[in-house]
N, C-alpha and C. Protein backbone atom coordinates (compact mmCIF):
# COMPACT_ATOMS: atom_id res chain seq x y z
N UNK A 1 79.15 -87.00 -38.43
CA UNK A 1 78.45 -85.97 -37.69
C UNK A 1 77.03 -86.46 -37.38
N UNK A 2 76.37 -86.20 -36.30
CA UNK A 2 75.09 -86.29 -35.46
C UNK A 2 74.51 -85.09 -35.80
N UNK A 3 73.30 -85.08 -36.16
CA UNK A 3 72.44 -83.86 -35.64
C UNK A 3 70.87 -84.39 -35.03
N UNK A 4 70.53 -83.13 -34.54
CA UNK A 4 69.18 -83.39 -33.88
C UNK A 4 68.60 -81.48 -33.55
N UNK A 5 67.15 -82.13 -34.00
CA UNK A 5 66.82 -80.64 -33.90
C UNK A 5 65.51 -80.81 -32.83
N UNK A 6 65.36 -79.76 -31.50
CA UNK A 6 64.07 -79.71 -30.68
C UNK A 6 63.97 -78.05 -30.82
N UNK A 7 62.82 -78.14 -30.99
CA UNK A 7 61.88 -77.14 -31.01
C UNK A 7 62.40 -75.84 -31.73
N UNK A 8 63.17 -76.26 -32.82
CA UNK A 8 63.76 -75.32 -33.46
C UNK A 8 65.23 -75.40 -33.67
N UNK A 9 65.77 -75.93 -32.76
CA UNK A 9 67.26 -75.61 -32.22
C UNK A 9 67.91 -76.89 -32.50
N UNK A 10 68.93 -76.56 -33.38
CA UNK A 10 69.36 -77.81 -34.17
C UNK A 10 70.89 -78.24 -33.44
N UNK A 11 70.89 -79.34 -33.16
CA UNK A 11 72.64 -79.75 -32.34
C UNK A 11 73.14 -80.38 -33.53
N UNK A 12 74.02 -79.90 -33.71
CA UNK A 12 75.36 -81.02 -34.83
C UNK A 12 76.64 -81.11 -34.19
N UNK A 13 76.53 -82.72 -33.55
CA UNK A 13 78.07 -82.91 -33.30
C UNK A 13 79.23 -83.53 -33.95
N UNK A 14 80.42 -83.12 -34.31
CA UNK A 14 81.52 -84.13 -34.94
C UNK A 14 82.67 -84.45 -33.71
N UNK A 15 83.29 -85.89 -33.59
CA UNK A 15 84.24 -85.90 -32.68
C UNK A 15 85.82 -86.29 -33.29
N UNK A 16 86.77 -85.94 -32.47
CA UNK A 16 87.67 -86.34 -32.94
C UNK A 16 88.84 -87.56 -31.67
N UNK A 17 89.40 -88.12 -32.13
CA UNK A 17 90.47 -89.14 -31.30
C UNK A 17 91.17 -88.62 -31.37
N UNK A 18 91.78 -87.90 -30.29
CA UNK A 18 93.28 -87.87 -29.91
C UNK A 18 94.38 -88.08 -29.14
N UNK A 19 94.22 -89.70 -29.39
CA UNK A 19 95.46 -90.27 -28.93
C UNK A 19 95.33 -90.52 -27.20
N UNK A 20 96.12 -90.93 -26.13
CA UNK A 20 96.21 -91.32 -24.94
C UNK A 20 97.08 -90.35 -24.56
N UNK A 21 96.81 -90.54 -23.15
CA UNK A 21 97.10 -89.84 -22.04
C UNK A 21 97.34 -90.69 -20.88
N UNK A 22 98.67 -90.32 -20.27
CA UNK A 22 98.84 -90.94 -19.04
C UNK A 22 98.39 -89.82 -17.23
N UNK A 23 97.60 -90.40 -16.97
CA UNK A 23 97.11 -89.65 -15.03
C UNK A 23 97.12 -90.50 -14.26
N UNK A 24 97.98 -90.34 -13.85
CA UNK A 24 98.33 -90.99 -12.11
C UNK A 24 98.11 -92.47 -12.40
N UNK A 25 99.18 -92.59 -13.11
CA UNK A 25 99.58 -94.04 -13.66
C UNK A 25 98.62 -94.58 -14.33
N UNK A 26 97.43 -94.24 -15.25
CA UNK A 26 96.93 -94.78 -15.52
C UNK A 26 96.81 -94.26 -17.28
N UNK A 27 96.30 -95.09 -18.28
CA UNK A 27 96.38 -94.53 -19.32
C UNK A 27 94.78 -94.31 -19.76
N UNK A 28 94.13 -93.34 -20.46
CA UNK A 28 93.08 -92.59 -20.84
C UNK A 28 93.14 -92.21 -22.42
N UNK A 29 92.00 -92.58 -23.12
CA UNK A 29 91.82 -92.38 -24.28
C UNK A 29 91.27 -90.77 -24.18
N UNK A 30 91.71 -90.19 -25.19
CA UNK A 30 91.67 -88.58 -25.59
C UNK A 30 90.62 -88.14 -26.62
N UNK A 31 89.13 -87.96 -26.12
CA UNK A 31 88.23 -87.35 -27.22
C UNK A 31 88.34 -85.89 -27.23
N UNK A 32 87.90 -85.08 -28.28
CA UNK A 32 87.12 -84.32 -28.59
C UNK A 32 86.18 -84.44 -29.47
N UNK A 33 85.17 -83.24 -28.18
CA UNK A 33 84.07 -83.23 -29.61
C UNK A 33 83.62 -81.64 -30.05
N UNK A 34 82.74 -81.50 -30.57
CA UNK A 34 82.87 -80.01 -31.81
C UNK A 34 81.57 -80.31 -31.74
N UNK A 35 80.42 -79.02 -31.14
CA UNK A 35 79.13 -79.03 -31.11
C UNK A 35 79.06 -77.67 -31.76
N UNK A 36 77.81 -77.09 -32.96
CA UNK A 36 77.51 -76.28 -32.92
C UNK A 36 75.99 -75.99 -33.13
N UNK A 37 75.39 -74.85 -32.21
CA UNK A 37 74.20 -74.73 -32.26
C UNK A 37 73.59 -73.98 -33.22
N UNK A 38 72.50 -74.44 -33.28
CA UNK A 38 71.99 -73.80 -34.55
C UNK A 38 70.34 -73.07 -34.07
N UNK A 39 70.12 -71.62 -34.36
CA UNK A 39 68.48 -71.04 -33.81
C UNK A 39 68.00 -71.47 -35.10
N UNK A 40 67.03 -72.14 -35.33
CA UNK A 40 66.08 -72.06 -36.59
C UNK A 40 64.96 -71.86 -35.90
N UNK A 41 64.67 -71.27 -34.88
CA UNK A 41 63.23 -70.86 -34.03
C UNK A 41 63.03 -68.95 -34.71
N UNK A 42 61.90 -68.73 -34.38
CA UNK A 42 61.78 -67.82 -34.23
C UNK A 42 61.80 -66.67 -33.42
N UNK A 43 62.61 -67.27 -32.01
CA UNK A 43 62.94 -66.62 -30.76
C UNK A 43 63.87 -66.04 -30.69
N UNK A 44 64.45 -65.53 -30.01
CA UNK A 44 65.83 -65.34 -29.18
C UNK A 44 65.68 -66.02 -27.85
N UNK A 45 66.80 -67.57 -27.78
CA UNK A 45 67.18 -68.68 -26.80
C UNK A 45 68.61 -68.14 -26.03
N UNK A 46 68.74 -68.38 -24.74
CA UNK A 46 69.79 -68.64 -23.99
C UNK A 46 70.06 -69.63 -23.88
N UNK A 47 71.42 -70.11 -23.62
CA UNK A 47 71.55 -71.50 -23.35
C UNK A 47 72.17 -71.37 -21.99
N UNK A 48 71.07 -72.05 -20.54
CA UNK A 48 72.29 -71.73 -19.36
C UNK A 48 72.67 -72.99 -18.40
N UNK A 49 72.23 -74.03 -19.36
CA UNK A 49 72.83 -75.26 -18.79
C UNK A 49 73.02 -76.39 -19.93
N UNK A 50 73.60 -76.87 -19.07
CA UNK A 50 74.43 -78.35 -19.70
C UNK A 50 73.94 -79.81 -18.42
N UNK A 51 73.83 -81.02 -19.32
CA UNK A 51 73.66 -81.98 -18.56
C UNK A 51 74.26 -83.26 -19.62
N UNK A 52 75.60 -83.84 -19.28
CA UNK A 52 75.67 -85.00 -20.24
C UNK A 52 75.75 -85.98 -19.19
N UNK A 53 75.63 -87.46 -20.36
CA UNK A 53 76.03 -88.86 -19.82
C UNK A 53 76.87 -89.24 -20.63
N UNK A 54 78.07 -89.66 -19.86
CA UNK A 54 79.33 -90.20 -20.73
C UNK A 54 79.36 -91.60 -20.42
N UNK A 55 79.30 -92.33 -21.53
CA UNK A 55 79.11 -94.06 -21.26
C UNK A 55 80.64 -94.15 -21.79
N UNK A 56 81.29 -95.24 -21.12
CA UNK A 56 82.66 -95.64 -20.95
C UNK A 56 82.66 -96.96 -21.04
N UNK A 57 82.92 -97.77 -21.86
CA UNK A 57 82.49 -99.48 -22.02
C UNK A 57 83.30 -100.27 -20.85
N UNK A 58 84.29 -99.51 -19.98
CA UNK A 58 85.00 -100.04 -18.90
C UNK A 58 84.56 -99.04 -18.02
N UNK A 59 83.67 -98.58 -17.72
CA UNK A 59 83.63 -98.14 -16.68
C UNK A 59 82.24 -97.82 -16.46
N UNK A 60 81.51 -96.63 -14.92
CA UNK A 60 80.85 -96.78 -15.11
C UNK A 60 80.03 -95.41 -15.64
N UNK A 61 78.80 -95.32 -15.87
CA UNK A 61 78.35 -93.80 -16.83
C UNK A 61 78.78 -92.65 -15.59
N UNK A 62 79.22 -91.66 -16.12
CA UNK A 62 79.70 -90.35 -15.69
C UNK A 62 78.50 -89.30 -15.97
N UNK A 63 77.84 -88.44 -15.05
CA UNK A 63 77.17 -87.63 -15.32
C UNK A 63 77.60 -86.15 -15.08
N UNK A 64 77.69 -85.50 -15.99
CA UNK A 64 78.38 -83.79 -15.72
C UNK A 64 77.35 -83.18 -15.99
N UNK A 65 76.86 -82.17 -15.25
CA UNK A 65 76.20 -81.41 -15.47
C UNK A 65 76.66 -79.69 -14.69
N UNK A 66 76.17 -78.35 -15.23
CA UNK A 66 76.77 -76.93 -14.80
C UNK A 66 76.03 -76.31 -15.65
N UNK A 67 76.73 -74.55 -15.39
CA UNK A 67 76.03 -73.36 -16.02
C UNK A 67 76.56 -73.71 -17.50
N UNK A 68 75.85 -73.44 -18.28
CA UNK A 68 76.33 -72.61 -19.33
C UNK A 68 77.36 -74.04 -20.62
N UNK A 69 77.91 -73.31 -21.41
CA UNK A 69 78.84 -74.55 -22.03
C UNK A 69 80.56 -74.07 -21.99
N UNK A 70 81.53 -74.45 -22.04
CA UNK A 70 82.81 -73.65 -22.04
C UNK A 70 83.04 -72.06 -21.29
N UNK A 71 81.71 -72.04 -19.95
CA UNK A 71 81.71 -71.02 -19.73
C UNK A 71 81.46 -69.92 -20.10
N UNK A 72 80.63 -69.86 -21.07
CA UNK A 72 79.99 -69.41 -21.80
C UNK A 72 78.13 -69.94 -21.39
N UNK A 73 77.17 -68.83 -21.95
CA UNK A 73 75.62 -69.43 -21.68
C UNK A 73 75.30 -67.75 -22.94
N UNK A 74 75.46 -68.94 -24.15
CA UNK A 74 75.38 -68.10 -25.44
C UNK A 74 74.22 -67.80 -25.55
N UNK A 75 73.44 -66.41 -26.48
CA UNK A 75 72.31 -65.77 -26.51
C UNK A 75 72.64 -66.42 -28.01
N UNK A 76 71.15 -66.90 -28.49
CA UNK A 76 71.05 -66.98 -30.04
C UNK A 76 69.73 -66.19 -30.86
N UNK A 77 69.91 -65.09 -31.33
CA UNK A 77 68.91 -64.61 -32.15
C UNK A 77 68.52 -65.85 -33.08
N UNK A 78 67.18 -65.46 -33.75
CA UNK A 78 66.75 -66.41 -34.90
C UNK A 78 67.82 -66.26 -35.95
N UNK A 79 68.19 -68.01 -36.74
CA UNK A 79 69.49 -67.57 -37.30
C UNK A 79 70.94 -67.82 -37.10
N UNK A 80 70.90 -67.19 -35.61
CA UNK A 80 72.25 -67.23 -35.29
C UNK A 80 72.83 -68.51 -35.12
N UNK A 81 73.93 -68.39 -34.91
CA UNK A 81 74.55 -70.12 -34.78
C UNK A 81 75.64 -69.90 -34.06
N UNK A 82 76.38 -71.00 -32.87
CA UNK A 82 77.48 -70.94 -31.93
C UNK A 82 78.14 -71.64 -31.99
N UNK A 83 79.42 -72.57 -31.94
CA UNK A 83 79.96 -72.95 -31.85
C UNK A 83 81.36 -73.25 -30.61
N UNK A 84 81.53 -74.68 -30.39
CA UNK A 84 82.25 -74.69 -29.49
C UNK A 84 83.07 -76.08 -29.44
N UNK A 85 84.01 -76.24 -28.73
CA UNK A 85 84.72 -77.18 -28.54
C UNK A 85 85.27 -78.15 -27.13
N UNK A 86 84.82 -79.29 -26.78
CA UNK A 86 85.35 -79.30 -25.30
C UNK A 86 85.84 -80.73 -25.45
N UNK A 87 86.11 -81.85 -24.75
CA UNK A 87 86.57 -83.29 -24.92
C UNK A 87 86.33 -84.37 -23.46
N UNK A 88 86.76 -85.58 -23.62
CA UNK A 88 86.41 -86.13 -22.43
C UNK A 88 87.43 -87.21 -22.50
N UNK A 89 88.00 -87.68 -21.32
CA UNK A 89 89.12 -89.22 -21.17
C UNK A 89 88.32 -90.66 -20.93
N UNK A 90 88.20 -91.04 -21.80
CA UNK A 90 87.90 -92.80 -20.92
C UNK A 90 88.97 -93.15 -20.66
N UNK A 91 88.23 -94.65 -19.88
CA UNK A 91 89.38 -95.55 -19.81
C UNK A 91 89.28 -96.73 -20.95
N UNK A 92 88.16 -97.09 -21.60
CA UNK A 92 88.33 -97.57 -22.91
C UNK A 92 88.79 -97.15 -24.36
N UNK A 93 88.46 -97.77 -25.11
CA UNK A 93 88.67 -96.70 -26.35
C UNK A 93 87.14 -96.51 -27.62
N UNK A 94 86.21 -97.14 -26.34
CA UNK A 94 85.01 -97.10 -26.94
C UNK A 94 83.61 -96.82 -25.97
N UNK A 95 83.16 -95.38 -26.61
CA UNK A 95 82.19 -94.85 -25.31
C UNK A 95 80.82 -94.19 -26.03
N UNK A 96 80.19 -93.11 -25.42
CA UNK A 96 79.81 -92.44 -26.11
C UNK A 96 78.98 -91.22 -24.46
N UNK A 97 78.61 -90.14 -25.42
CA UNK A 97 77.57 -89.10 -24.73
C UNK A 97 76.66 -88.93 -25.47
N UNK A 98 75.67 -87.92 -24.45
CA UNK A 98 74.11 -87.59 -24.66
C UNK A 98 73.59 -86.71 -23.56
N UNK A 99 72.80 -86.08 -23.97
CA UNK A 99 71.90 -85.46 -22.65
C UNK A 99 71.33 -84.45 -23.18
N UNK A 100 71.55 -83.28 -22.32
CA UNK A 100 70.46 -82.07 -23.21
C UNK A 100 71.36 -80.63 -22.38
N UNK A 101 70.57 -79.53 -23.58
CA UNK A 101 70.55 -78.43 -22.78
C UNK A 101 69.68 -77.82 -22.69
N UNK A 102 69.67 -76.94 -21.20
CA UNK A 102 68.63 -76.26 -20.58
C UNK A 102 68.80 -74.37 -21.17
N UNK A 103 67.40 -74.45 -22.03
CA UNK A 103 67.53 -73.19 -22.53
C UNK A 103 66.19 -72.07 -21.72
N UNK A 104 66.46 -70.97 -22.04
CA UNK A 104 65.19 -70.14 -22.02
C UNK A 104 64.52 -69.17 -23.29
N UNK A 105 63.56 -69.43 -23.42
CA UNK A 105 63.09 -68.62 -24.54
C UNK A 105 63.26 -66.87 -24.16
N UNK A 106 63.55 -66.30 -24.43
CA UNK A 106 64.12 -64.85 -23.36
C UNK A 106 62.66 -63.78 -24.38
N UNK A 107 61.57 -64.39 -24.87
CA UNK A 107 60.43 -63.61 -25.53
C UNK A 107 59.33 -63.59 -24.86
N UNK A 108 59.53 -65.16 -24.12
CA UNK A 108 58.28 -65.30 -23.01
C UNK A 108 58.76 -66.13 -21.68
N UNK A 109 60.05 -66.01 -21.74
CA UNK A 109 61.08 -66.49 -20.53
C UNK A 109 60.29 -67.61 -20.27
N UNK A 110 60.30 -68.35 -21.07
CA UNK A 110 59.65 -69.82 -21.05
C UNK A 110 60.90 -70.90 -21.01
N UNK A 111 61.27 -71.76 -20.01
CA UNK A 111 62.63 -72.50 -19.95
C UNK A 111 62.05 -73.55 -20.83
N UNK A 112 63.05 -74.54 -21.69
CA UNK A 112 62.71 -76.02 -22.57
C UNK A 112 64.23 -76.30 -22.48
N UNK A 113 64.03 -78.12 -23.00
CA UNK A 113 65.05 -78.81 -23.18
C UNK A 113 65.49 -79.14 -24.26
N UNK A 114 66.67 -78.96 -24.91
CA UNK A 114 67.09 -79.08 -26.15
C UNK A 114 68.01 -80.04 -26.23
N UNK A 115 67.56 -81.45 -26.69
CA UNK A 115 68.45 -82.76 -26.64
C UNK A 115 69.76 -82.50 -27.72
N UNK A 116 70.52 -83.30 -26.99
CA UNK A 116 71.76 -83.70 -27.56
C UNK A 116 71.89 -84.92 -27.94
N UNK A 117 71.95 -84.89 -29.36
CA UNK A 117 71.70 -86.54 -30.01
C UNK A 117 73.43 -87.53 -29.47
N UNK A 118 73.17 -88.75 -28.88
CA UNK A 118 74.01 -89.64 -28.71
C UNK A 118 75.06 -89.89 -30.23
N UNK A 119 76.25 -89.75 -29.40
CA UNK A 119 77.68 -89.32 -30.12
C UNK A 119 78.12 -90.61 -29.77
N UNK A 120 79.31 -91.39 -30.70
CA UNK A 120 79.85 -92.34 -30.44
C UNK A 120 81.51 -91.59 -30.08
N UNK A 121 82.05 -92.55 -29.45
CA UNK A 121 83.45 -91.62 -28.84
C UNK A 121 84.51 -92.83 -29.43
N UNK A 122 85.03 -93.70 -30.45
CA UNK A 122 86.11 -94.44 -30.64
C UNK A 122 86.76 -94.43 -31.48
N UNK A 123 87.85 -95.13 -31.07
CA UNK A 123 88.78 -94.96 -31.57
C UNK A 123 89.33 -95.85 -32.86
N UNK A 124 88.64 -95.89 -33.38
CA UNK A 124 88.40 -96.77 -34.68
C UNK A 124 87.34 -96.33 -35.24
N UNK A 125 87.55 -96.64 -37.22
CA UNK A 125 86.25 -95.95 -37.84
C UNK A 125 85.41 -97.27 -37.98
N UNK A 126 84.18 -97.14 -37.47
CA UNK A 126 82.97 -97.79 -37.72
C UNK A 126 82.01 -98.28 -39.03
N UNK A 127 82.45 -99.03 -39.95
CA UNK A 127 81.81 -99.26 -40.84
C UNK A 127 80.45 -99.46 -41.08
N UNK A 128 79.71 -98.74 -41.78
CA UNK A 128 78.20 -99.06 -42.18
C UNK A 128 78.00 -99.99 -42.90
């Protein structure tokens, strides 16, 4: 697991491998990953965007960015905590993401960026 905390707001990600996938003749390695947010601010935050970079060691970086996360653009009291689940295909079996989300402080509707610490995506365990 990754974590990283800005300005209060703590990201912890864990990922998981699952296995390949065949699309339009081609075969694709199967991540998920498992983010949950954490308020340790003293605000109440929205979260109403998303921006990642998916690095693919065969290919080239993918940038996604939209509203919200799983369709969702969760409210977090101080405290509260969210959780969610989404995944991504390479075409290697060794990648990774990063980027941030775009929150608003909803006390002084002040917008900030809340990084997302770089996740490794493979398919093999990595020895320290």
């Amino acid at each position: 697991m990754v974590e990283q905390i800005t300005k209060g707001i703590k990201i912890s990600v864990k990922t998981k491998y699952n296995g390949t996938s065949f699309r339009n003749n081609r075969r694709y390695f199967v991540f998920a990953y498992f983010v949950t947010i954490e308020n340790h601010s003293m605000h109440t935050v929205k979260l109403t965007d998303r921006y990642w970079k998916i690095f693919d060691s065969l290919n080239k970086t993918e940038i996604v960015e939209g509203e919200g996360v799983v369709g969702q653009s969760p409210v977090l009291k101080p405290n509260d905590q969210y959780s969610y689940s989404s995944g991504c295909f390479l075409e290697s079996n060794i990648g990774a993401m990063t980027g941030y989300y775009k929150m608003i402080n909803l006390d002084n509707s002040e917008p900030f960026k809340v990084l997302i610490p770089n996740f490794q995506l493979t398919t093999t365990i990595l020895s320290n």
